[in-house]
N, C-alpha and C. Protein backbone atom coordinates (compact mmCIF):
# COMPACT_ATOMS: atom_id res chain seq x y z
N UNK A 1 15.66 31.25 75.23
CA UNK A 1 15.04 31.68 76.47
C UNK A 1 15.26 30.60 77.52
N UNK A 2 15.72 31.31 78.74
CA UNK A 2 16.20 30.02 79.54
C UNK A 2 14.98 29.14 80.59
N UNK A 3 13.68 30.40 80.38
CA UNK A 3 12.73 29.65 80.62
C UNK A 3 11.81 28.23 80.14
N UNK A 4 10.60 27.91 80.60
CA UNK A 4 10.11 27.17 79.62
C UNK A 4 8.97 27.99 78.77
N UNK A 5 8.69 27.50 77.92
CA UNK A 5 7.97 27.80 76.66
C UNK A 5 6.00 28.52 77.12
N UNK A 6 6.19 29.87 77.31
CA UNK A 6 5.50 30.69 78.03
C UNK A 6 4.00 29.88 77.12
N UNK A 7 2.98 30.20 78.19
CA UNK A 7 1.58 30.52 77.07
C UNK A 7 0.99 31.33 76.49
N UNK A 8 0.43 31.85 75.65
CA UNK A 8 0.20 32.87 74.75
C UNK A 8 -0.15 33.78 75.46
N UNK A 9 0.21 35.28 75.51
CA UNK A 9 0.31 36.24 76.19
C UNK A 9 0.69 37.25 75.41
N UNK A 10 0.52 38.78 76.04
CA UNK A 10 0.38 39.91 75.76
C UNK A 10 0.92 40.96 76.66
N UNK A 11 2.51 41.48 76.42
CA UNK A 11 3.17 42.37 77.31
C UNK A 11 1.94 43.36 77.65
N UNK A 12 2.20 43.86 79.29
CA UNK A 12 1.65 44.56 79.76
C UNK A 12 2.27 45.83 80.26
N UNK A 13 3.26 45.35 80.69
CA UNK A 13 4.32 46.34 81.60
C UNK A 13 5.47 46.12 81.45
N UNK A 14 6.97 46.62 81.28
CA UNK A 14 8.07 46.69 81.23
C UNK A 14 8.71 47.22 82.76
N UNK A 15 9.49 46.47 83.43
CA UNK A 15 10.07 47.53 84.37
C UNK A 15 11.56 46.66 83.97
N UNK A 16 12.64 47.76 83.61
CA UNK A 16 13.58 47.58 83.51
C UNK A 16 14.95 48.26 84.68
N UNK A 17 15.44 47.32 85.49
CA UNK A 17 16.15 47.63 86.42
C UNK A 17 17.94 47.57 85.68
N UNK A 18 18.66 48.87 85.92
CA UNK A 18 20.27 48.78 85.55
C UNK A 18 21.03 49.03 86.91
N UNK A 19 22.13 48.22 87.31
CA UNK A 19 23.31 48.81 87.90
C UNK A 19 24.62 48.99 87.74
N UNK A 20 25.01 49.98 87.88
CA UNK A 20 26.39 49.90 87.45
C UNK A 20 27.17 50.72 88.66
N UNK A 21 28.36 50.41 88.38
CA UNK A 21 29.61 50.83 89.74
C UNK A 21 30.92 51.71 89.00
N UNK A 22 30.87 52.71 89.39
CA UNK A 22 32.13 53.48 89.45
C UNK A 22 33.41 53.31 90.39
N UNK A 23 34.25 53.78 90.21
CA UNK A 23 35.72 53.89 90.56
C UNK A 23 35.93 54.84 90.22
N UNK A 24 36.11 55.77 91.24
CA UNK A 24 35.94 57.28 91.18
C UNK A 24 37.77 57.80 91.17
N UNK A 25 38.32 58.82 91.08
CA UNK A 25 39.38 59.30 91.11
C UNK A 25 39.77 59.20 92.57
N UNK A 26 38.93 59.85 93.71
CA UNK A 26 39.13 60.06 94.90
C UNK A 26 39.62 58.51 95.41
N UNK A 27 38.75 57.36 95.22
CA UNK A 27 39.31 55.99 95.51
C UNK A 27 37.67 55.66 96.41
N UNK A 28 37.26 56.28 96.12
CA UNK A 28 35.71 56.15 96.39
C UNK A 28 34.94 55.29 95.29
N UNK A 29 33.82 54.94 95.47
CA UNK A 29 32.95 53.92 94.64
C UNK A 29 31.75 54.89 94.24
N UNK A 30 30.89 54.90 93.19
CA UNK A 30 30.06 55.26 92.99
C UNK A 30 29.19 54.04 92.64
N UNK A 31 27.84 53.95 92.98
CA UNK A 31 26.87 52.91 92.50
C UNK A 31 25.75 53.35 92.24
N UNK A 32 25.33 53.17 91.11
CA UNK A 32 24.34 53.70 90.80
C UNK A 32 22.84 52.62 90.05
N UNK A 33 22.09 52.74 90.38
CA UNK A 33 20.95 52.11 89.74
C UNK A 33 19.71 52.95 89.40
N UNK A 34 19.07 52.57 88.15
CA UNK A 34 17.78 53.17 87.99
C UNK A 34 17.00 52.04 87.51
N UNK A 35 15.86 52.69 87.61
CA UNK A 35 14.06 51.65 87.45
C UNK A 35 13.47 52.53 86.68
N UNK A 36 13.03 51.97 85.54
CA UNK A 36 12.32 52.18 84.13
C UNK A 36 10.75 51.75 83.68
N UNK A 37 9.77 52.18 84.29
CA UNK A 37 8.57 51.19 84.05
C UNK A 37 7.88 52.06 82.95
N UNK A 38 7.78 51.11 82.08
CA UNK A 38 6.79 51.33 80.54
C UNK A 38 5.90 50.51 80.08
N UNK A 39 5.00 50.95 79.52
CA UNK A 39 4.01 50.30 78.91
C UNK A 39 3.80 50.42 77.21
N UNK A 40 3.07 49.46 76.77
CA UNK A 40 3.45 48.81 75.41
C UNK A 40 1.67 49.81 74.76
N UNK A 41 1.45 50.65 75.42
CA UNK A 41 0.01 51.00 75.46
C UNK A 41 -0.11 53.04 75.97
N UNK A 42 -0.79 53.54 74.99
CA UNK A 42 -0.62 54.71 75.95
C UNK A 42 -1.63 55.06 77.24
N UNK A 43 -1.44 55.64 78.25
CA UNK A 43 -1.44 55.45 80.18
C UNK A 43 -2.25 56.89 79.91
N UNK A 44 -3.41 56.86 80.62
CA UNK A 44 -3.90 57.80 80.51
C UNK A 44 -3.39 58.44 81.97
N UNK A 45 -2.89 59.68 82.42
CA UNK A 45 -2.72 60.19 83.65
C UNK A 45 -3.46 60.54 84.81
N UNK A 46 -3.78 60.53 85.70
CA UNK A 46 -4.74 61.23 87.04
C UNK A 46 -4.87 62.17 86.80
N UNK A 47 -4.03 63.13 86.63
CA UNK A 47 -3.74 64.62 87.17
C UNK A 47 -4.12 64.84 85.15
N UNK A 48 -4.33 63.92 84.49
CA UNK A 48 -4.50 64.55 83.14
C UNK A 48 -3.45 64.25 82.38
N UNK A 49 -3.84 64.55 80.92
CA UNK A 49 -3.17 64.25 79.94
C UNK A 49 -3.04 62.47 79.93
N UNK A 50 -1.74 61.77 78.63
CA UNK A 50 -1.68 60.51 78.57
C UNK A 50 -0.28 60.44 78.34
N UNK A 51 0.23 59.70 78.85
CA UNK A 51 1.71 59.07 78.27
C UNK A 51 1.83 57.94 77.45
N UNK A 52 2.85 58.36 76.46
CA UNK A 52 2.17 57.77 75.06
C UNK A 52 3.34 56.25 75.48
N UNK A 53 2.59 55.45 74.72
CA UNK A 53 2.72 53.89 74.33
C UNK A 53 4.84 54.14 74.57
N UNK A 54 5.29 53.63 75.18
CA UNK A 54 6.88 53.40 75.11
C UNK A 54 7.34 54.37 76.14
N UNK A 55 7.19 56.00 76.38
CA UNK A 55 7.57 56.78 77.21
C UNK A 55 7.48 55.92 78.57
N UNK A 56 8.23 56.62 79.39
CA UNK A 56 8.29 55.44 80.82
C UNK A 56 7.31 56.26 81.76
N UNK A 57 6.43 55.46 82.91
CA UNK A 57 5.77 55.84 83.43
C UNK A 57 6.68 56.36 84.83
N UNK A 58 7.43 55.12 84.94
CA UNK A 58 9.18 55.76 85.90
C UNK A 58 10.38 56.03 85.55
N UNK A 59 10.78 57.00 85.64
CA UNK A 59 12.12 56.87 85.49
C UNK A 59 13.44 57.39 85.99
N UNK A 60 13.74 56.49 87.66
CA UNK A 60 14.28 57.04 88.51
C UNK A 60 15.71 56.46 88.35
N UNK A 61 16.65 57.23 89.33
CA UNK A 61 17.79 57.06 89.20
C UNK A 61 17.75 57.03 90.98
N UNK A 62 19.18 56.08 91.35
CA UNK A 62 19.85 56.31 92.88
C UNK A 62 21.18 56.29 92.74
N UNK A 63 22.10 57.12 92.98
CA UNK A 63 23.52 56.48 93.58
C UNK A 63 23.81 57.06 94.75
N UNK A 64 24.83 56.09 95.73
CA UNK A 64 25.49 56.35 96.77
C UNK A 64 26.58 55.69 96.58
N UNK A 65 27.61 56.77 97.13
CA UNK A 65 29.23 57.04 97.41
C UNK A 65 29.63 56.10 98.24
N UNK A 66 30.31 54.94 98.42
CA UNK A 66 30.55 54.47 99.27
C UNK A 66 32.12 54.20 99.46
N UNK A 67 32.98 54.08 100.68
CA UNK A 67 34.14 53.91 100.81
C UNK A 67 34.72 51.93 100.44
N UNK A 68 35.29 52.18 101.02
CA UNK A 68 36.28 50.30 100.97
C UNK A 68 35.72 49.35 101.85
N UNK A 69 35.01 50.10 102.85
CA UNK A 69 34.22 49.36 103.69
C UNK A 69 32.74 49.44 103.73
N UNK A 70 32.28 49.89 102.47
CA UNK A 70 30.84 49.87 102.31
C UNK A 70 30.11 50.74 102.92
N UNK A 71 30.43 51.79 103.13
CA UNK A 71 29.90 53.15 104.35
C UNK A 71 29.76 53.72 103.15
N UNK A 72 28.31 54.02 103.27
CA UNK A 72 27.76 55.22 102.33
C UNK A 72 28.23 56.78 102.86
N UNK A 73 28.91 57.15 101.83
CA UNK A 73 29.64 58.64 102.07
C UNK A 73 28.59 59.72 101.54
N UNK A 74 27.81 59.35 100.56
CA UNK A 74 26.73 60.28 99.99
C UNK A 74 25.32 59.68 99.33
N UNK A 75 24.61 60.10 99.09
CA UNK A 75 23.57 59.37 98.35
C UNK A 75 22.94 61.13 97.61
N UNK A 76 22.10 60.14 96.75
CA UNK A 76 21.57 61.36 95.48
C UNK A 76 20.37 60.19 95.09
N UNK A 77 19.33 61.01 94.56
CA UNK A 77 17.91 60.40 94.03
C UNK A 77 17.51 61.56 92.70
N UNK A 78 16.91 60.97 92.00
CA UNK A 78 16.25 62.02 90.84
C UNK A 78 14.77 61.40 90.47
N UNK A 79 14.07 61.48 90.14
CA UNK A 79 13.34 61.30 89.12
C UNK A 79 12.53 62.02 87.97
N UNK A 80 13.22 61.62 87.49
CA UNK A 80 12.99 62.08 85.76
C UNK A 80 11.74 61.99 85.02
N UNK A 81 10.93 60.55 85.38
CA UNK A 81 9.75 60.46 84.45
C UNK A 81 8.82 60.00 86.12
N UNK A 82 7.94 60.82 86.04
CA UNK A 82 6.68 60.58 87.31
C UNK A 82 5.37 60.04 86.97
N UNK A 83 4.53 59.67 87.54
CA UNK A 83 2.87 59.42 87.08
C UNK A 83 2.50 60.90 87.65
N UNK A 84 2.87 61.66 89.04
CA UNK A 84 2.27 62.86 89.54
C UNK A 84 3.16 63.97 89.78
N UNK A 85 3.83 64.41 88.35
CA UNK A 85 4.88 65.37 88.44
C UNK A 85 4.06 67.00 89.62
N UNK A 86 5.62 67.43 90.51
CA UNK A 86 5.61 68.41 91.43
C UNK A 86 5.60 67.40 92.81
N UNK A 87 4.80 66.25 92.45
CA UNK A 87 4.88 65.23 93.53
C UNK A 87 5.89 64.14 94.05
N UNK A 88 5.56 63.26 93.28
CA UNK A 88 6.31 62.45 93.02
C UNK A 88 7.93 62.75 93.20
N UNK A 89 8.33 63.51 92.43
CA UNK A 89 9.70 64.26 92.26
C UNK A 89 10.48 65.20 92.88
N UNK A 90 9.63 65.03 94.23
CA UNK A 90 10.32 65.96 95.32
C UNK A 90 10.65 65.22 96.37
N UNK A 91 11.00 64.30 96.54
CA UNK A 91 11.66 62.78 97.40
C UNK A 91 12.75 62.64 97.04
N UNK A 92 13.46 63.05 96.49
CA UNK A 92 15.00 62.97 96.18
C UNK A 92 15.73 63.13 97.65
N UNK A 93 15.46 64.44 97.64
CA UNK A 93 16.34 64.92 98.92
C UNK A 93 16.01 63.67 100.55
N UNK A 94 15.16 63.23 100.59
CA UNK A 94 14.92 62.08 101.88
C UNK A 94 16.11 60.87 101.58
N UNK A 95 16.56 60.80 100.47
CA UNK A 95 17.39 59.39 100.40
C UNK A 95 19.14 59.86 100.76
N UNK A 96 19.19 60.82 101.64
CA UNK A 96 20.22 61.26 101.82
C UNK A 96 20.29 60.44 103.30
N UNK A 97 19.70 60.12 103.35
CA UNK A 97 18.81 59.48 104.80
C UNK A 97 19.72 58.50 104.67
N UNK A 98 20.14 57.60 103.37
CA UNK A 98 21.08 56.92 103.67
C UNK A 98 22.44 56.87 103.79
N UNK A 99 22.94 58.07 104.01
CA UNK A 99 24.51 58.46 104.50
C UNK A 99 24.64 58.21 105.54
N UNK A 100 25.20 57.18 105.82
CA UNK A 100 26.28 56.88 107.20
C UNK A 100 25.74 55.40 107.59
N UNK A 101 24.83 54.60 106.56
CA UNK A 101 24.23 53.28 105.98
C UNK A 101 25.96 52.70 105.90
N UNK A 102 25.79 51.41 106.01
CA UNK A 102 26.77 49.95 105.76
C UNK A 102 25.84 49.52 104.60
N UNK A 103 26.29 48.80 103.41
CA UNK A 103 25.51 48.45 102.51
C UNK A 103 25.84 46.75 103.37
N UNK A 104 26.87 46.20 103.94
CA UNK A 104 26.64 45.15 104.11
C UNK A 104 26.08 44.65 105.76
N UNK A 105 25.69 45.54 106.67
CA UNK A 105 25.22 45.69 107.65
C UNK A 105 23.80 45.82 108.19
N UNK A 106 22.81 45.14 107.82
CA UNK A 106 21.55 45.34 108.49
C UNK A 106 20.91 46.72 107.26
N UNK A 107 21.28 46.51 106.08
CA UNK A 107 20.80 48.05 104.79
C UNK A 107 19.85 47.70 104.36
N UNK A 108 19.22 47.01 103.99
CA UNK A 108 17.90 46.69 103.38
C UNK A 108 16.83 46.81 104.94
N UNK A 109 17.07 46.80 105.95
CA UNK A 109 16.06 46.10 107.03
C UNK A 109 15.95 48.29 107.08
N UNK A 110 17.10 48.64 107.39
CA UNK A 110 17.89 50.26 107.44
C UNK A 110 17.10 51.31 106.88
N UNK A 111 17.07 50.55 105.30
CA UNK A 111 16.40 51.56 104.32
C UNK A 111 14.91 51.77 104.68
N UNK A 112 14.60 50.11 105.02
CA UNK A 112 12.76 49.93 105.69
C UNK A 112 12.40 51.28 106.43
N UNK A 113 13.24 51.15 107.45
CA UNK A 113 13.15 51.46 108.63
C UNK A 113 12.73 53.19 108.17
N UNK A 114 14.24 54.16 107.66
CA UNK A 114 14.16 55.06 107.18
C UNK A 114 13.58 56.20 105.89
N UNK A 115 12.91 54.52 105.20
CA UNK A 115 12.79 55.10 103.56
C UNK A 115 11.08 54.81 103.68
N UNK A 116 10.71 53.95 104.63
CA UNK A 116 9.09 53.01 104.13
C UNK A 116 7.86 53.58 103.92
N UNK A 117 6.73 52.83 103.51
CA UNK A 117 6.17 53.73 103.17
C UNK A 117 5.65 55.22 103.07
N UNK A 118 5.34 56.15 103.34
CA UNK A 118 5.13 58.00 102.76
C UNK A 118 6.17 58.32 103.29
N UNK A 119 7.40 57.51 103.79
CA UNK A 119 9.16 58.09 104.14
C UNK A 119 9.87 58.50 102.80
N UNK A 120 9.14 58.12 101.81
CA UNK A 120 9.65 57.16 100.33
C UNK A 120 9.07 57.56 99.49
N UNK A 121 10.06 57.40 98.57
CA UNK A 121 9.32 56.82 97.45
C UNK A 121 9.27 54.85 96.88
N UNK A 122 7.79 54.01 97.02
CA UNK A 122 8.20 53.04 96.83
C UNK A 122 9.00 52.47 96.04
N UNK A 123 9.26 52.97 94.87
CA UNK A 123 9.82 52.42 93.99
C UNK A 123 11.61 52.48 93.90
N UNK A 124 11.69 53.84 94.91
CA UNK A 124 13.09 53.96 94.76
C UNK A 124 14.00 53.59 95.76
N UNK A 125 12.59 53.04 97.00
CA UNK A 125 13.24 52.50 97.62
C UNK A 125 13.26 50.63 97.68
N UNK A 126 12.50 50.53 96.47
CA UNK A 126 13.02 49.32 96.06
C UNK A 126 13.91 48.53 95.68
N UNK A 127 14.38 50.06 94.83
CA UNK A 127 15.65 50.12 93.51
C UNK A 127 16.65 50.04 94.67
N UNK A 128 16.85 50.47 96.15
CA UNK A 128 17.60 50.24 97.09
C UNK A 128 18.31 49.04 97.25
N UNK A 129 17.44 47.88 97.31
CA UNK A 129 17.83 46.49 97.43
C UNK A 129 18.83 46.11 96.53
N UNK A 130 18.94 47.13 95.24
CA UNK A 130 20.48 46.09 94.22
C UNK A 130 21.48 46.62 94.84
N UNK A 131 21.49 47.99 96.08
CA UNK A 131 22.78 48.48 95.73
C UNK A 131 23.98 47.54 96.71
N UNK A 132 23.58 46.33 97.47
CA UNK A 132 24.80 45.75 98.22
C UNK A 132 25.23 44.90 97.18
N UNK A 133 24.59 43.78 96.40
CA UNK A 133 24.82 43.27 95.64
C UNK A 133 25.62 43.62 94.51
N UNK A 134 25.38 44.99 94.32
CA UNK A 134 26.09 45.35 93.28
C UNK A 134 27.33 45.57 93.61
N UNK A 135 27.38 46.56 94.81
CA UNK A 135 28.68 46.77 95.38
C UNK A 135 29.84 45.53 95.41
N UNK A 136 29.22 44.21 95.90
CA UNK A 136 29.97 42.91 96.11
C UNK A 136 30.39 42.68 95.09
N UNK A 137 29.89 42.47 93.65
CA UNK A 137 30.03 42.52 92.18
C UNK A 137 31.22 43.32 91.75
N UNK A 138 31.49 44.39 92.09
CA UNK A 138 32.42 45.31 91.83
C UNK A 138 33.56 45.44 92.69
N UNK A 139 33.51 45.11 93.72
CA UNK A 139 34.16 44.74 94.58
C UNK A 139 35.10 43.81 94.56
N UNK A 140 34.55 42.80 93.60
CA UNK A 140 35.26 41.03 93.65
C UNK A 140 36.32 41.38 92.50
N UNK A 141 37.56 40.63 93.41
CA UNK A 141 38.63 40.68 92.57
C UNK A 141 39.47 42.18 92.69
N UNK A 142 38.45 43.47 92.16
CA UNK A 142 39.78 44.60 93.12
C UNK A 142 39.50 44.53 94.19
N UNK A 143 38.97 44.56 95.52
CA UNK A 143 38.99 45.03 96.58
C UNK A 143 38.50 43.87 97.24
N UNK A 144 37.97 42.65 97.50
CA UNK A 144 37.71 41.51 97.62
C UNK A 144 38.36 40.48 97.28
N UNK A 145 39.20 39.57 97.78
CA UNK A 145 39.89 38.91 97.43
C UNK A 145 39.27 37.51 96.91
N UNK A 146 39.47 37.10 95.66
CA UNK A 146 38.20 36.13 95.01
C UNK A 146 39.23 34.61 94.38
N UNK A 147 40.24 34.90 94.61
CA UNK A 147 41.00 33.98 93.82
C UNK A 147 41.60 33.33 95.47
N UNK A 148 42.14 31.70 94.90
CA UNK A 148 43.03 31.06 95.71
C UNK A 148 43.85 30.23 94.62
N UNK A 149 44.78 30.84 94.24
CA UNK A 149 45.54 30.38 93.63
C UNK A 149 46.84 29.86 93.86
N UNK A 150 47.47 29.86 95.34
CA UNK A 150 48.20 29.14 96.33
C UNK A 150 49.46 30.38 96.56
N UNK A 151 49.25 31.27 96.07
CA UNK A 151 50.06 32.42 96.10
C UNK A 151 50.20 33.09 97.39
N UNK A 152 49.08 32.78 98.11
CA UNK A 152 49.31 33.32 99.55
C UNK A 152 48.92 32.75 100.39
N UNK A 153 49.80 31.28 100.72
CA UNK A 153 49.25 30.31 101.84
C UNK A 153 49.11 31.11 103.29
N UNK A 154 49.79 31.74 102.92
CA UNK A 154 49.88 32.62 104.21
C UNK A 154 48.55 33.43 104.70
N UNK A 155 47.71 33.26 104.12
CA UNK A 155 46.09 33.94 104.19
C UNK A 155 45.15 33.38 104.91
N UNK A 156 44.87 33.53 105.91
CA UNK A 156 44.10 32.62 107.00
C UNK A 156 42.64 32.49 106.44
N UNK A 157 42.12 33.64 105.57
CA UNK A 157 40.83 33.45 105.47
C UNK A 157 40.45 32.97 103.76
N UNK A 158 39.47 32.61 103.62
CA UNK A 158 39.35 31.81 102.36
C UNK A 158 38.60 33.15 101.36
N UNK A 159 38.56 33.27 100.03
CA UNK A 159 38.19 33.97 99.28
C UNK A 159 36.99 34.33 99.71
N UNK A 160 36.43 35.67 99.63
CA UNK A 160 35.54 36.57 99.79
C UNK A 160 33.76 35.76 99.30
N UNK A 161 34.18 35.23 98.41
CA UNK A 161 32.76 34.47 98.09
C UNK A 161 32.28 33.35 98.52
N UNK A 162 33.26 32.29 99.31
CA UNK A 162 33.08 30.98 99.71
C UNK A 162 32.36 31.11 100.77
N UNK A 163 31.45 30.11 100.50
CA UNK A 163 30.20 29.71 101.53
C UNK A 163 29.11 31.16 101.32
N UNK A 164 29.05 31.89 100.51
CA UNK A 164 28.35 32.84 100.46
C UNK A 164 26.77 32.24 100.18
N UNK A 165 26.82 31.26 99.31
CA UNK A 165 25.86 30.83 97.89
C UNK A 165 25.69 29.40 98.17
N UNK A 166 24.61 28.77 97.30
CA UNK A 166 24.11 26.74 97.32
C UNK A 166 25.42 26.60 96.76
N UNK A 167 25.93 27.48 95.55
CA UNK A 167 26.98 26.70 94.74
C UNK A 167 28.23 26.66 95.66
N UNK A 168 29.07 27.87 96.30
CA UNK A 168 29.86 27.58 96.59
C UNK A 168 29.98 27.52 98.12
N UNK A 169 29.35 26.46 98.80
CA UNK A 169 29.82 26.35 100.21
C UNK A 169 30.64 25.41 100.36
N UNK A 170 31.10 25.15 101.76
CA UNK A 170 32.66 24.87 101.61
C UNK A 170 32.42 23.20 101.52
N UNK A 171 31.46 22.73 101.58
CA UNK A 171 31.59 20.64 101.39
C UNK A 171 30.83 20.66 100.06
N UNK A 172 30.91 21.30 99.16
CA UNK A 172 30.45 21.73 97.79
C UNK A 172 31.28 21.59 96.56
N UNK A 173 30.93 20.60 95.27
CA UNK A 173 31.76 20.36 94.35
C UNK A 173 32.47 20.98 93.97
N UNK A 174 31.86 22.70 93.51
CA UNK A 174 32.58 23.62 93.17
C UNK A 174 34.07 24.00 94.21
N UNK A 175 33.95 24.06 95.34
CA UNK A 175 35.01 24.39 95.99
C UNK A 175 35.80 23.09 96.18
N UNK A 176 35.43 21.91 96.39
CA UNK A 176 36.67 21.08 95.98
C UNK A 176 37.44 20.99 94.60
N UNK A 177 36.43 21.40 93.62
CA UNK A 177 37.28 21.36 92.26
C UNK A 177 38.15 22.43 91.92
N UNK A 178 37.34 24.02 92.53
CA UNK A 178 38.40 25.37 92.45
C UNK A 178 38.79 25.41 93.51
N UNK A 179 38.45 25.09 94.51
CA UNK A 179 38.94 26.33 96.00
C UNK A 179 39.52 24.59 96.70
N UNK A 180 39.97 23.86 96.72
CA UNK A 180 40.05 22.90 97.22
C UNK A 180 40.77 22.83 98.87
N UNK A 181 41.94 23.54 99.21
CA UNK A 181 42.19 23.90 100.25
C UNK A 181 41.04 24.23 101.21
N UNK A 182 40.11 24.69 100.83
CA UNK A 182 39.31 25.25 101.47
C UNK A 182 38.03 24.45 101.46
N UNK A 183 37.87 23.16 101.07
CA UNK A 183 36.94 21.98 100.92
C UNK A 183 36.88 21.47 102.49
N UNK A 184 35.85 21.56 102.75
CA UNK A 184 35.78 21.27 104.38
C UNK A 184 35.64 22.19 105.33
N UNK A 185 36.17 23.46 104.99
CA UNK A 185 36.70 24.34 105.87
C UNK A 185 35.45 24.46 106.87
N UNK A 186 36.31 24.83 108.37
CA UNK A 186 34.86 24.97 109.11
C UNK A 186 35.26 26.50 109.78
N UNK A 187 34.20 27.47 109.71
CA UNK A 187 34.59 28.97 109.60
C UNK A 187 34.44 28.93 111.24
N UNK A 188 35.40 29.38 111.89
CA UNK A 188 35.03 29.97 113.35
C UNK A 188 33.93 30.71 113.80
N UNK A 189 33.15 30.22 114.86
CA UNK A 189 32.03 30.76 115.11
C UNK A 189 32.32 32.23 115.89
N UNK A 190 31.59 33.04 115.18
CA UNK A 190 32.03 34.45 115.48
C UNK A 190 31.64 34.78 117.34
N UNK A 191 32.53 35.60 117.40
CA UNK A 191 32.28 35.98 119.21
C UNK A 191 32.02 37.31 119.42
N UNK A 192 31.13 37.20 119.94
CA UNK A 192 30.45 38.79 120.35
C UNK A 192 31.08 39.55 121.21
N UNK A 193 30.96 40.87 121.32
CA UNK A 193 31.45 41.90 122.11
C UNK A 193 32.29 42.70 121.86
């Protein structure tokens, strides 16, 4: 465990977050994430009945379609496991809201704006926040250029990840030891208009 050595305790809640990225036939991206919250205990319901000890109290799904430039082409929502089924599970259709979204453009502030509270569902528009990250992830290396391997001096701009992160900015060990050309580099200050 890469933590330190917890104090005696007793799981309460599980929320388990997945993402994963497609490469679709069309040359489109698919990204998809879902949020899983369970309990180690059975949940007695509002509306009645109990959900037994392990069944998930959530269990939503999101993906959106996005092109080469991160433009959401489609979006889709489900949820599968509710606390207030008929309720809960009729918010799918609002996250379409994010078609014509930049995942790397002002999307998290975007989703606020369009998804936030009774716009939403909270949880799924939580599950919102992995999808740029993920995209970048999937991105790196096919469609992001991540290597400098001196093959294309001719490349004015430095790999897709430099200066992104603490680890790799450009007066940073890591980039003098891999990216070394690019040790120092000072990025042009962008110009408006």
């Amino acid at each position: 465990m890469p933590l330190s050595p917890p104090a005696n305790r007793a799981l309460r809640h599980r929320r388990a977050i997945t993402a994963e990225a497609y490469l679709r036939d069309d040359g489109l991206w698919d990204i998809e994430a879902r949020i899983t919250d369970t309990k180690p205990r059975d949940i007695p319901l509002a509306g009645g009945g109990v959900r037994a000890q392990g069944e998930p109290l959530h269990d939503l799904w999101l993906r959106v379609t996005i092109d080469l430039r991160m433009n959401i082409v489609d979006a889709e929502a489900s949820s599968d496991w509710v606390p207030y089924p008929t309720h809960c599970d009729t918010i799918g259709p609002a996250y379409r809201k994010l078609i014509g979204l930049n995942l790397m453009r002002g999307f998290r502030k975007a989703v606020r704006e369009r998804l936030g509270s009774v716009e939403g569902c909270t949880h799924l528009t939580e599950l919102a926040g992995v999808l740029p990250t993920t995209a970048i992830q999937a991105f790196a290396g096919d469609v992001f250029n991540t290597r400098d391997d001196g093959a294309n001096d001719s490349n004015p701009e430095p790999p897709y990840q430099l200066h992104g992160c603490h680890a790799l900015h450009f007066e940073g060990e890591v980039v003098r030891q891999f990216y070394p050309r690019w040790f120092g580099y000072q990025p042009k200050p962008r110009t408006s208009g």
